[in-house]
C-alpha atoms as a PDB file:
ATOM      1  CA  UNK A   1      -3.637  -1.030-137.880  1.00  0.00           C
ATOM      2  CA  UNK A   2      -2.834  -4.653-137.128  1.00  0.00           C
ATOM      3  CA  UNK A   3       0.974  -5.274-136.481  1.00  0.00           C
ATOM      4  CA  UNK A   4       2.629  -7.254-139.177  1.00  0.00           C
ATOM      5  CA  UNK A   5       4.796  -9.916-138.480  1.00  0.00           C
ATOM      6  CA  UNK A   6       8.408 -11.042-139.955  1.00  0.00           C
ATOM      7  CA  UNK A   7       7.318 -14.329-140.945  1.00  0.00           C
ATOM      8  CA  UNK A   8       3.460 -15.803-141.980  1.00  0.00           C
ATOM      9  CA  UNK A   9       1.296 -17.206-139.572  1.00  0.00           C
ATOM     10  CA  UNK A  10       1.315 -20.925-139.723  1.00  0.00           C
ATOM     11  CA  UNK A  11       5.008 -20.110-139.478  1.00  0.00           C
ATOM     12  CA  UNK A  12       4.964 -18.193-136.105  1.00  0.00           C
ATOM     13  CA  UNK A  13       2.621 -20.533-134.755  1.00  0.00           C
ATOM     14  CA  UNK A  14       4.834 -23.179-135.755  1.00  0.00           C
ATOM     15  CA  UNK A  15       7.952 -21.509-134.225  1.00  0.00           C
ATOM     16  CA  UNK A  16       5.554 -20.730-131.137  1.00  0.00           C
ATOM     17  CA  UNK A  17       4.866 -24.586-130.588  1.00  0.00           C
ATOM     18  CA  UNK A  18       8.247 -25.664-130.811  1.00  0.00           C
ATOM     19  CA  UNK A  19       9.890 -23.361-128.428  1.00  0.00           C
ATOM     20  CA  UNK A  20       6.829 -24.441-126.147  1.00  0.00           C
ATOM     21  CA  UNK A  21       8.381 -27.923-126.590  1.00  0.00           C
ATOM     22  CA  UNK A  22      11.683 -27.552-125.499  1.00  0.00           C
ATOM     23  CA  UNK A  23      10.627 -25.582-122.798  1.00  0.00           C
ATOM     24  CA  UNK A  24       8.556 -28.421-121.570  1.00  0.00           C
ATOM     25  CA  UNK A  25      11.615 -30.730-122.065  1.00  0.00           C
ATOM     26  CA  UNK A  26      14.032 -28.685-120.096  1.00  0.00           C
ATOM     27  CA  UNK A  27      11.337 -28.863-117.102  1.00  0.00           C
ATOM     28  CA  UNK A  28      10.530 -32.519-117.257  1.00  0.00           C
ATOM     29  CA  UNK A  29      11.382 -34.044-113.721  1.00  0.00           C
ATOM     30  CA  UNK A  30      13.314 -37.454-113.610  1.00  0.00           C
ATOM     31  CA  UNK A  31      12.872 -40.025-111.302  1.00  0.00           C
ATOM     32  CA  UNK A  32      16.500 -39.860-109.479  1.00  0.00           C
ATOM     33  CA  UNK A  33      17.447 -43.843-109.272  1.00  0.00           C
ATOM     34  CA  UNK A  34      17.307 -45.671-105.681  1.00  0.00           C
ATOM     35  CA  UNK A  35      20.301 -45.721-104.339  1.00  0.00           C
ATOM     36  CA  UNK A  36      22.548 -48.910-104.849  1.00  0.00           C
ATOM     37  CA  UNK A  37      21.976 -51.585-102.492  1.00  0.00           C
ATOM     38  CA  UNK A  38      18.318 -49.968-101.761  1.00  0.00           C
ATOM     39  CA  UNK A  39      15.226 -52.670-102.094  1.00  0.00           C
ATOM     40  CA  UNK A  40      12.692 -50.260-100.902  1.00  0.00           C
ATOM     41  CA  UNK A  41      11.431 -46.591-102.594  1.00  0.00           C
ATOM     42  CA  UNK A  42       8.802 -46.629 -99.752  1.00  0.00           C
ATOM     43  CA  UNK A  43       8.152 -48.201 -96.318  1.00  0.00           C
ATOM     44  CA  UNK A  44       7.365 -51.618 -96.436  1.00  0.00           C
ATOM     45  CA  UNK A  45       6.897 -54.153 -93.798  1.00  0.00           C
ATOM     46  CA  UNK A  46       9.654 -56.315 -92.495  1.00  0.00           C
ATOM     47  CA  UNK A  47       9.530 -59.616 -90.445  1.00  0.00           C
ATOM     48  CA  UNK A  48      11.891 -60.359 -87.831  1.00  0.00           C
ATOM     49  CA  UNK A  49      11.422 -61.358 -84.138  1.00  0.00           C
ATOM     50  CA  UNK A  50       8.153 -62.855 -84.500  1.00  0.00           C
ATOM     51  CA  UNK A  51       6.576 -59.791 -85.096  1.00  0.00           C
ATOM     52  CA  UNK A  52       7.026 -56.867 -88.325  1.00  0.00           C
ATOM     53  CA  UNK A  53       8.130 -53.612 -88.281  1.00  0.00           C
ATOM     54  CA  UNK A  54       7.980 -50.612 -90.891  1.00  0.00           C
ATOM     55  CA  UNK A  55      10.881 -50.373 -92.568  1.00  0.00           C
ATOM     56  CA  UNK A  56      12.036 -47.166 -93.594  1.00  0.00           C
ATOM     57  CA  UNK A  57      14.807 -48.768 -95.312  1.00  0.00           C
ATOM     58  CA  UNK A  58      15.984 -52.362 -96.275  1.00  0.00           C
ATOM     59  CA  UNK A  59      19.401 -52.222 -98.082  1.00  0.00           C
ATOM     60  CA  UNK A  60      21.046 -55.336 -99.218  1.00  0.00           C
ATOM     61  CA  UNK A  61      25.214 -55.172 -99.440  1.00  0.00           C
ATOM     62  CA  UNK A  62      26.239 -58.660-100.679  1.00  0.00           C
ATOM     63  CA  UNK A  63      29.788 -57.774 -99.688  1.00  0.00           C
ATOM     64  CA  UNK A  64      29.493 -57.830 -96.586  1.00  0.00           C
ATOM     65  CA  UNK A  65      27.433 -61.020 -96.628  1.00  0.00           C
ATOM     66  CA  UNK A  66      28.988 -64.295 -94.774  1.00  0.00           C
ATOM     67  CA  UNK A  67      29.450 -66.758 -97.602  1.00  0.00           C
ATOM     68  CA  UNK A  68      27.901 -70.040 -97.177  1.00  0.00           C
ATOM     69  CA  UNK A  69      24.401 -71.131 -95.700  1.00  0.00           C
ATOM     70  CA  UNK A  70      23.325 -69.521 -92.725  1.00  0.00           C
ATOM     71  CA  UNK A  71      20.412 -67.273 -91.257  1.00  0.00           C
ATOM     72  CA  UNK A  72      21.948 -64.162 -92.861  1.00  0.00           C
ATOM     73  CA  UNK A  73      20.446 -65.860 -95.967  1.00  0.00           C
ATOM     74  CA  UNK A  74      17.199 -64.783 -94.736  1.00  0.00           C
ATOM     75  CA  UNK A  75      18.290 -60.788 -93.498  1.00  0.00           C
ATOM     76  CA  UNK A  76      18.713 -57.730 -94.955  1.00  0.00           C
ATOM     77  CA  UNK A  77      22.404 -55.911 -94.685  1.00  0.00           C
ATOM     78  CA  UNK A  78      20.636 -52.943 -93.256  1.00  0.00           C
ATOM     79  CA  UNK A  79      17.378 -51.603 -91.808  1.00  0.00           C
ATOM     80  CA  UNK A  80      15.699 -48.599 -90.459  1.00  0.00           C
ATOM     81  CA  UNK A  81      12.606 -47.936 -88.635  1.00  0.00           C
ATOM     82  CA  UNK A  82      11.295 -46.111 -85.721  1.00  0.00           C
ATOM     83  CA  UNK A  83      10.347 -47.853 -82.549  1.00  0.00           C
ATOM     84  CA  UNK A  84       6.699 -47.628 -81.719  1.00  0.00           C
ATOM     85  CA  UNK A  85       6.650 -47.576 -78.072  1.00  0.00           C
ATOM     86  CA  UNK A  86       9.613 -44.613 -78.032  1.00  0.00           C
ATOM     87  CA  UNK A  87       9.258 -43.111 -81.045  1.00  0.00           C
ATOM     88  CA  UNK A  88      12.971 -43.309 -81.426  1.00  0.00           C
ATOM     89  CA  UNK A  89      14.827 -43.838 -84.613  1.00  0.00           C
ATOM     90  CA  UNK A  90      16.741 -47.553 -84.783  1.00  0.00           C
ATOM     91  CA  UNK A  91      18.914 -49.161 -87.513  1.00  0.00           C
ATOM     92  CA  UNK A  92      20.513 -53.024 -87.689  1.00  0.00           C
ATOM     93  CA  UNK A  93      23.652 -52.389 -89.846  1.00  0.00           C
ATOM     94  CA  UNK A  94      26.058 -55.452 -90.879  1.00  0.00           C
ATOM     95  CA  UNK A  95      29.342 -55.003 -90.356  1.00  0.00           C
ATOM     96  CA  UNK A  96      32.567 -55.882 -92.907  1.00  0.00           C
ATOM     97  CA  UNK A  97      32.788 -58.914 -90.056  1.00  0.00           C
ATOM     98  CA  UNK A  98      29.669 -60.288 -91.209  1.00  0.00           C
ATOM     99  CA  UNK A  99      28.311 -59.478 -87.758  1.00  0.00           C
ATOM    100  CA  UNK A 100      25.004 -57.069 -86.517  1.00  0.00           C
ATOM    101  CA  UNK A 101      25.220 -53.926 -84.833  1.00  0.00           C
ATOM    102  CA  UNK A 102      22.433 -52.087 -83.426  1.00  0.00           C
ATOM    103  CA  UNK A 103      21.714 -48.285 -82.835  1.00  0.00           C
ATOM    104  CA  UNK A 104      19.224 -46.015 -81.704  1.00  0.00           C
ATOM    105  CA  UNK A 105      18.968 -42.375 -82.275  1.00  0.00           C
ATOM    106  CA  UNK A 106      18.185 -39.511 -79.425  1.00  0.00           C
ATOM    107  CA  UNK A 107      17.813 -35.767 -80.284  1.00  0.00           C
ATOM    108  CA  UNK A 108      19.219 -32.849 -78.653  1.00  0.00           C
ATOM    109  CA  UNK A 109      17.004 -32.910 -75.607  1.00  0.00           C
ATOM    110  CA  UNK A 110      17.743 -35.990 -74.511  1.00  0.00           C
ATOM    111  CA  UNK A 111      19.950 -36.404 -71.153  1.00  0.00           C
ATOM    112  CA  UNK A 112      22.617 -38.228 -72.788  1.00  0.00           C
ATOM    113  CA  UNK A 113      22.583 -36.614 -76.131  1.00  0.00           C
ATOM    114  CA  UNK A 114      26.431 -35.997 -77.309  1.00  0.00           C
ATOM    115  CA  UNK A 115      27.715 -39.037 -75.025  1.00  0.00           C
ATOM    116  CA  UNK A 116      30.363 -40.972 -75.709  1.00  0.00           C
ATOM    117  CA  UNK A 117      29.753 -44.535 -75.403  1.00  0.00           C
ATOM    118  CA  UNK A 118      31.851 -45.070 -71.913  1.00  0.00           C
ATOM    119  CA  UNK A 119      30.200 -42.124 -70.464  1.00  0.00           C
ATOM    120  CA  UNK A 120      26.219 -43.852 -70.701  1.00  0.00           C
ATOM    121  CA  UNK A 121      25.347 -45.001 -67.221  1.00  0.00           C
ATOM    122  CA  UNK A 122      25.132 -48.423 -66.491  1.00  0.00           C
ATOM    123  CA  UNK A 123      21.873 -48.515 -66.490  1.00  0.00           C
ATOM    124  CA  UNK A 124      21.585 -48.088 -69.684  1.00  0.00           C
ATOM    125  CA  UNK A 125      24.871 -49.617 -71.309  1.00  0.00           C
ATOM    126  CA  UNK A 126      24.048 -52.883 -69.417  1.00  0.00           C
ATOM    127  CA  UNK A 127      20.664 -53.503 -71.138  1.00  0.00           C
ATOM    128  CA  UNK A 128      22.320 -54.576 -73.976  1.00  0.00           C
ATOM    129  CA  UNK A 129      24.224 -57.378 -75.450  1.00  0.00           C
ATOM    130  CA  UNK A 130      28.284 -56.352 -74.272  1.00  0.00           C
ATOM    131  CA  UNK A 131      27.406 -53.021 -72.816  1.00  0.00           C
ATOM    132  CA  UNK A 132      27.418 -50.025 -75.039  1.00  0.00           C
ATOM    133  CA  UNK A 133      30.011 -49.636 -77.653  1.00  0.00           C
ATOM    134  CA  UNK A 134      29.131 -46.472 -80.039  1.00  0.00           C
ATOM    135  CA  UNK A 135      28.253 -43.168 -79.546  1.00  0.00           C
ATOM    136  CA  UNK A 136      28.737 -40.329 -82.077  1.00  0.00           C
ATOM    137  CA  UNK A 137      26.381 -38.070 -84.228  1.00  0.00           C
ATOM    138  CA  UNK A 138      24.536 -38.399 -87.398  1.00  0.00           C
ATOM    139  CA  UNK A 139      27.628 -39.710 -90.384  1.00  0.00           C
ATOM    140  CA  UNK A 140      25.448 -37.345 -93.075  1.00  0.00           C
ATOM    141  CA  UNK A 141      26.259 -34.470 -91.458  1.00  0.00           C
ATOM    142  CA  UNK A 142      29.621 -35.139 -90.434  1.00  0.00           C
ATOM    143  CA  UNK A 143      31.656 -34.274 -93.532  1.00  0.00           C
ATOM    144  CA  UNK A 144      35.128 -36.004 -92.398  1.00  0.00           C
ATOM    145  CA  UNK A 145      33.300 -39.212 -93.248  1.00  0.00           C
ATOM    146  CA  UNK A 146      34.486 -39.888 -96.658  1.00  0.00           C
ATOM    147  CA  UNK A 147      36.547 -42.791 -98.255  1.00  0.00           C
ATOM    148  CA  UNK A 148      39.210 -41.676-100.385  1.00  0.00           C
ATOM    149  CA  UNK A 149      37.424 -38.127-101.176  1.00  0.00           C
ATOM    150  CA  UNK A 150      34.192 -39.606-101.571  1.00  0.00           C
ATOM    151  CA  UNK A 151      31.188 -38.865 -99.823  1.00  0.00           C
ATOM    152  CA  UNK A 152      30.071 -42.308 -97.387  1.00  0.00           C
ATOM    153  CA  UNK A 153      27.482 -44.352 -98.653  1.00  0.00           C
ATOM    154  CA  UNK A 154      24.248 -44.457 -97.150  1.00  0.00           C
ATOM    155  CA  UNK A 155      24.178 -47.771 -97.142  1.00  0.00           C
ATOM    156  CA  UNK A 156      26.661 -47.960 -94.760  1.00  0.00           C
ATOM    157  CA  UNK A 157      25.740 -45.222 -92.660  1.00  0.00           C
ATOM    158  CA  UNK A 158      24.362 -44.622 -89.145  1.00  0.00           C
ATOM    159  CA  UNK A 159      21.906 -41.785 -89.698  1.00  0.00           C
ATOM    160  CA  UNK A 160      18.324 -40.588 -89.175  1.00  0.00           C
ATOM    161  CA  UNK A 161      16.122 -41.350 -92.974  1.00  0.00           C
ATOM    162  CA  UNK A 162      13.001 -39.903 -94.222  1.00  0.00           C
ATOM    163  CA  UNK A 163      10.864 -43.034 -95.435  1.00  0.00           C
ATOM    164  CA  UNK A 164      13.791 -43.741 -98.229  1.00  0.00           C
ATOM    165  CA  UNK A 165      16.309 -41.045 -98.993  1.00  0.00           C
ATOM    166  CA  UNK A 166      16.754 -40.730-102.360  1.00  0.00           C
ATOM    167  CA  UNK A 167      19.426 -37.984-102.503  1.00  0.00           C
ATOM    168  CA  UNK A 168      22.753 -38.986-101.317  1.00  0.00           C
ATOM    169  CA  UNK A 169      25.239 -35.803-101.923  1.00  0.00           C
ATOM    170  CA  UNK A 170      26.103 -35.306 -98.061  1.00  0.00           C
ATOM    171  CA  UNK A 171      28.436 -32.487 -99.370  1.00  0.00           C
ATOM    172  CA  UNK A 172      25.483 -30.467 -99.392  1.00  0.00           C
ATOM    173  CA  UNK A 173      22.652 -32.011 -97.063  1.00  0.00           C
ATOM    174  CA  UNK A 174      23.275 -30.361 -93.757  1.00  0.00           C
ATOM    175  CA  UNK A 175      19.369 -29.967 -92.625  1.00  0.00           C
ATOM    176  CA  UNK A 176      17.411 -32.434 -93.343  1.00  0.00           C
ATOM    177  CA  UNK A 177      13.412 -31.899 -93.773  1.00  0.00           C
ATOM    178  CA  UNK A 178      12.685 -35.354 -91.511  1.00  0.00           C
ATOM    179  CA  UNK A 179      10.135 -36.835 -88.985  1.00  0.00           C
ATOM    180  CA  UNK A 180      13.339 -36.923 -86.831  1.00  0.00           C
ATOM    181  CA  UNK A 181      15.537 -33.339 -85.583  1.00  0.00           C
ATOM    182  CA  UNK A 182      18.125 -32.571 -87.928  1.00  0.00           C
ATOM    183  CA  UNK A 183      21.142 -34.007 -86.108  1.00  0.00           C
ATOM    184  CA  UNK A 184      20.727 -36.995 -83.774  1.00  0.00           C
ATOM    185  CA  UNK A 185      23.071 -38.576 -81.772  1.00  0.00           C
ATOM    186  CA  UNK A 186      23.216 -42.799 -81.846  1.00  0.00           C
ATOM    187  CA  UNK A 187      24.191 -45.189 -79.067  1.00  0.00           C
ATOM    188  CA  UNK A 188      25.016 -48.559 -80.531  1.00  0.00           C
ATOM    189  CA  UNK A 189      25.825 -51.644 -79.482  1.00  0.00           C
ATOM    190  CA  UNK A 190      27.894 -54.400 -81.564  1.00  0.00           C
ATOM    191  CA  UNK A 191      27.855 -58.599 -81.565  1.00  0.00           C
ATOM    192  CA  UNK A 192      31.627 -59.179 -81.764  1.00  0.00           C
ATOM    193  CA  UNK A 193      32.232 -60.552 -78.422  1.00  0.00           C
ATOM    194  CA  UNK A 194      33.655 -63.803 -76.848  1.00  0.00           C
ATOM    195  CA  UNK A 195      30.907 -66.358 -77.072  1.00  0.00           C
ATOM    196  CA  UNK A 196      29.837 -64.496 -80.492  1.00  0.00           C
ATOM    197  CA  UNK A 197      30.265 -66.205 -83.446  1.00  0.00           C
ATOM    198  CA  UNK A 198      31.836 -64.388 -86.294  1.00  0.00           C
ATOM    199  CA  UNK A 199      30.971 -65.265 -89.746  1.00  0.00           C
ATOM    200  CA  UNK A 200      33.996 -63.230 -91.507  1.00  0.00           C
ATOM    201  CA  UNK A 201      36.392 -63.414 -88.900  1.00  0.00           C
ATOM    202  CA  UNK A 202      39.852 -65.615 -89.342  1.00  0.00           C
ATOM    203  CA  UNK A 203      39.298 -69.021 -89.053  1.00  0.00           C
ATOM    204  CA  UNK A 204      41.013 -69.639 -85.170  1.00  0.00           C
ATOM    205  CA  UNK A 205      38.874 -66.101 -84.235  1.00  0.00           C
ATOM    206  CA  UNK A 206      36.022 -68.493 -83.308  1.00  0.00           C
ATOM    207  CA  UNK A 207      35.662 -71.404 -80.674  1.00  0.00           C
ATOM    208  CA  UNK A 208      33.085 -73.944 -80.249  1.00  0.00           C
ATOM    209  CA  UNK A 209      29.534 -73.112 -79.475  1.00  0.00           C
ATOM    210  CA  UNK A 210      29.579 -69.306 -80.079  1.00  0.00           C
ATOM    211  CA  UNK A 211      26.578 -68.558 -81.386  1.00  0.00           C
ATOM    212  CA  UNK A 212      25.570 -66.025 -84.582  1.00  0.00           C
ATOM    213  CA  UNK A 213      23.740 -62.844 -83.014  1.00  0.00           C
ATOM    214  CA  UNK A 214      20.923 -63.054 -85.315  1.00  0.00           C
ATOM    215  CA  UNK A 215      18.646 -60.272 -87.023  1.00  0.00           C
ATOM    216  CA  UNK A 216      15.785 -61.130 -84.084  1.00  0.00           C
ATOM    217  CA  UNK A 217      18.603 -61.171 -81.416  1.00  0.00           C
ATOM    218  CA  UNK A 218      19.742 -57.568 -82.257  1.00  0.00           C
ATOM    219  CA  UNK A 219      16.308 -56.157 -82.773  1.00  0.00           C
ATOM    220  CA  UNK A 220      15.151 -57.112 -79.196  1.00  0.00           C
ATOM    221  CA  UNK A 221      17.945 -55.448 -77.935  1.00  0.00           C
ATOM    222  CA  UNK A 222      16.941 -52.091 -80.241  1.00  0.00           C
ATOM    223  CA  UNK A 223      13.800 -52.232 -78.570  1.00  0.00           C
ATOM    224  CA  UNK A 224      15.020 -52.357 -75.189  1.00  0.00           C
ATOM    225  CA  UNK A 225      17.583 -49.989 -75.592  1.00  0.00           C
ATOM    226  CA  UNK A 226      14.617 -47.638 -77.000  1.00  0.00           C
ATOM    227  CA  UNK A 227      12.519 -48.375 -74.384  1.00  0.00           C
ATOM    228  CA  UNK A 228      15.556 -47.583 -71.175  1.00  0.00           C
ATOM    229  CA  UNK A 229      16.367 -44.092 -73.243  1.00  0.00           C
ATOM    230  CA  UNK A 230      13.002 -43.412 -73.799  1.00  0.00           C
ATOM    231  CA  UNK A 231      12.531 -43.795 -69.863  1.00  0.00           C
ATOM    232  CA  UNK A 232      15.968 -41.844 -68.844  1.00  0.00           C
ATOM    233  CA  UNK A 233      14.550 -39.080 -70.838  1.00  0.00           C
ATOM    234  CA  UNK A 234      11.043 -38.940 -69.192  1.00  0.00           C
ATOM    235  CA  UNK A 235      12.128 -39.076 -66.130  1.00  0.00           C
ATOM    236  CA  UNK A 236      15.001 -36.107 -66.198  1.00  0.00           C
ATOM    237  CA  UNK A 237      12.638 -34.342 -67.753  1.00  0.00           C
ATOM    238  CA  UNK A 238       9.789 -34.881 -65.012  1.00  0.00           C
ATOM    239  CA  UNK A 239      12.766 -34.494 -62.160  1.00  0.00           C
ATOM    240  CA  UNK A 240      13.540 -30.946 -63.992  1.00  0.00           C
ATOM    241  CA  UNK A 241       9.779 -29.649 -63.839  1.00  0.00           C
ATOM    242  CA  UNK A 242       9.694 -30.450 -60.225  1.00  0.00           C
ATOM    243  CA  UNK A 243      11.824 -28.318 -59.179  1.00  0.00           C
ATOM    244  CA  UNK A 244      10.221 -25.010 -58.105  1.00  0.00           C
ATOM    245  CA  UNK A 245      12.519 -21.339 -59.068  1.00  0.00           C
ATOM    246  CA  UNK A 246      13.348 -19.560 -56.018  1.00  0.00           C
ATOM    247  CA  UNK A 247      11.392 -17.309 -54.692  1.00  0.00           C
ATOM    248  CA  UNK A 248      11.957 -13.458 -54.020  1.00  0.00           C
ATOM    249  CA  UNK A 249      11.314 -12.500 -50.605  1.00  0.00           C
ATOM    250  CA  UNK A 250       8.293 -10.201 -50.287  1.00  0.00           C
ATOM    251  CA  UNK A 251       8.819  -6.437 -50.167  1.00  0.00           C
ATOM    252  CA  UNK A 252       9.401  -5.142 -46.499  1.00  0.00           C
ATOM    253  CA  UNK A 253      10.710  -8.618 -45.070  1.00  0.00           C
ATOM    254  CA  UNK A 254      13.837  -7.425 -44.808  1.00  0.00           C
ATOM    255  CA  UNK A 255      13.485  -3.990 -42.538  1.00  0.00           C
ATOM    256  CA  UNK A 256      10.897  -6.484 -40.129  1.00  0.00           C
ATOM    257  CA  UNK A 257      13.678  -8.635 -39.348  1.00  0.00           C
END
């Protein structure tokens, strides 16, 4: 005997379709929102230095723009990419000075990974503009970075991306799924030195004929700081497979001598 149902059938099916609805409802996905400052929701390609790069990300933070006309009209606030040549991760972040800092990332089995920035031979702090000035790990996983209980904007950070990073609650993201390890540590090197000009600074900070450190000026740098860690890594690496493990003496040695 067929089983009977409670209600007719044009009713059940009814029922039937609209509980099919909200479940479809409840699993639609949404687009999460770039973040804010973010000009980019994939790589794009970025001109600077006579030459373009990949950008992983371009962020734009008008408050930390100089005022006035100048050639940080033309420049993003802050860019990622990854060298080509080393493979290593770089950024160009503008300070609260109006000024361009540079960084590049190395991973954990790099020579000078977990360096402070007065420990990096000279070899390596001298190839760039004032030596270098910055050395500490990844901001999104360091959870004492937060202003006034909130987490740091990664707009203003100095970490490792994906192509665009689209989820930004670093009280959660420990390991992140990237080209790049999951913790890097970044050397960095900064523009606010005598001769540089400083478009936010007080107005007796500057003298006559600094110059402004420009988007092209700090990139070069990036790539030649890229290129000297790049090297320091091949070569400890090639110094540590040269060396050969000791070697046991063979059996009986001993009682002939």
């Amino acid at each position: 005997m067929p089983k009977k149902f409670p209600y007719p059938d044009s009713s059940r099916k009814e029922k039937m379709a609209e509980r099919s609805k909200r479940g479809s409802k409840s699993k639609q996905i949404v687009e999460a929102p770039l973040p804010a400052g973010l000009m980019n929701a994939a790589p794009v390609s970025y001109p600077v230095a006579d030459t373009s790069i990949t950008a992983l990300q371009v962020y734009h933070n008008p408050e930390r723009r100089p005022s006035g006309d100048g050639p940080w009209n033309a420049e993003a606030d802050k860019i990622a990419w990854v060298d080509e040549e080393s493979g290593l991760g770089c950024i160009m972040l503008r300070q609260k000075n109006g000024t361009i800092s540079g960084y590049v990332g190395v991973g954990p089995d790099h020579p000078l990974f977990g360096f402070n920035s007065d420990a990096v031979p000279d070899a390596v702090s001298r190839s760039v503009h004032g030596g270098i000035t910055y050395g500490k790990p990844c901001e999104v996983n360091r959870f004492e970075r937060r202003a006034h209980g909130k987490p740091r904007q990664e707009r203003y950070t100095v970490c490792h991306t994906t192509w665009v990073r689209q989820v930004q609650d670093y009280r959660t993201v420990q390991i992140t799924d990237d080209e790049f390890h999951e913790d890097l540590w970044w050397l960095g090197f900064d523009t606010d030195h005598p001769g540089d000009l400083v478009p936010n600074a007080r107005h007796d900070r500057n003298q006559k004929g600094d110059a402004y450190r420009d988007q092209a000026f700090v990139f070069e740098n990036c790539v030649e700081l890229a290129k000297r860690l790049k090297h320091l890594g091949e070569e400890m690496h090639s110094d540590r497979d040269k060396v050969e493990p000791p070697r046991l003496p063979s059996p009986g040695s001993e009682e002939e001598a």
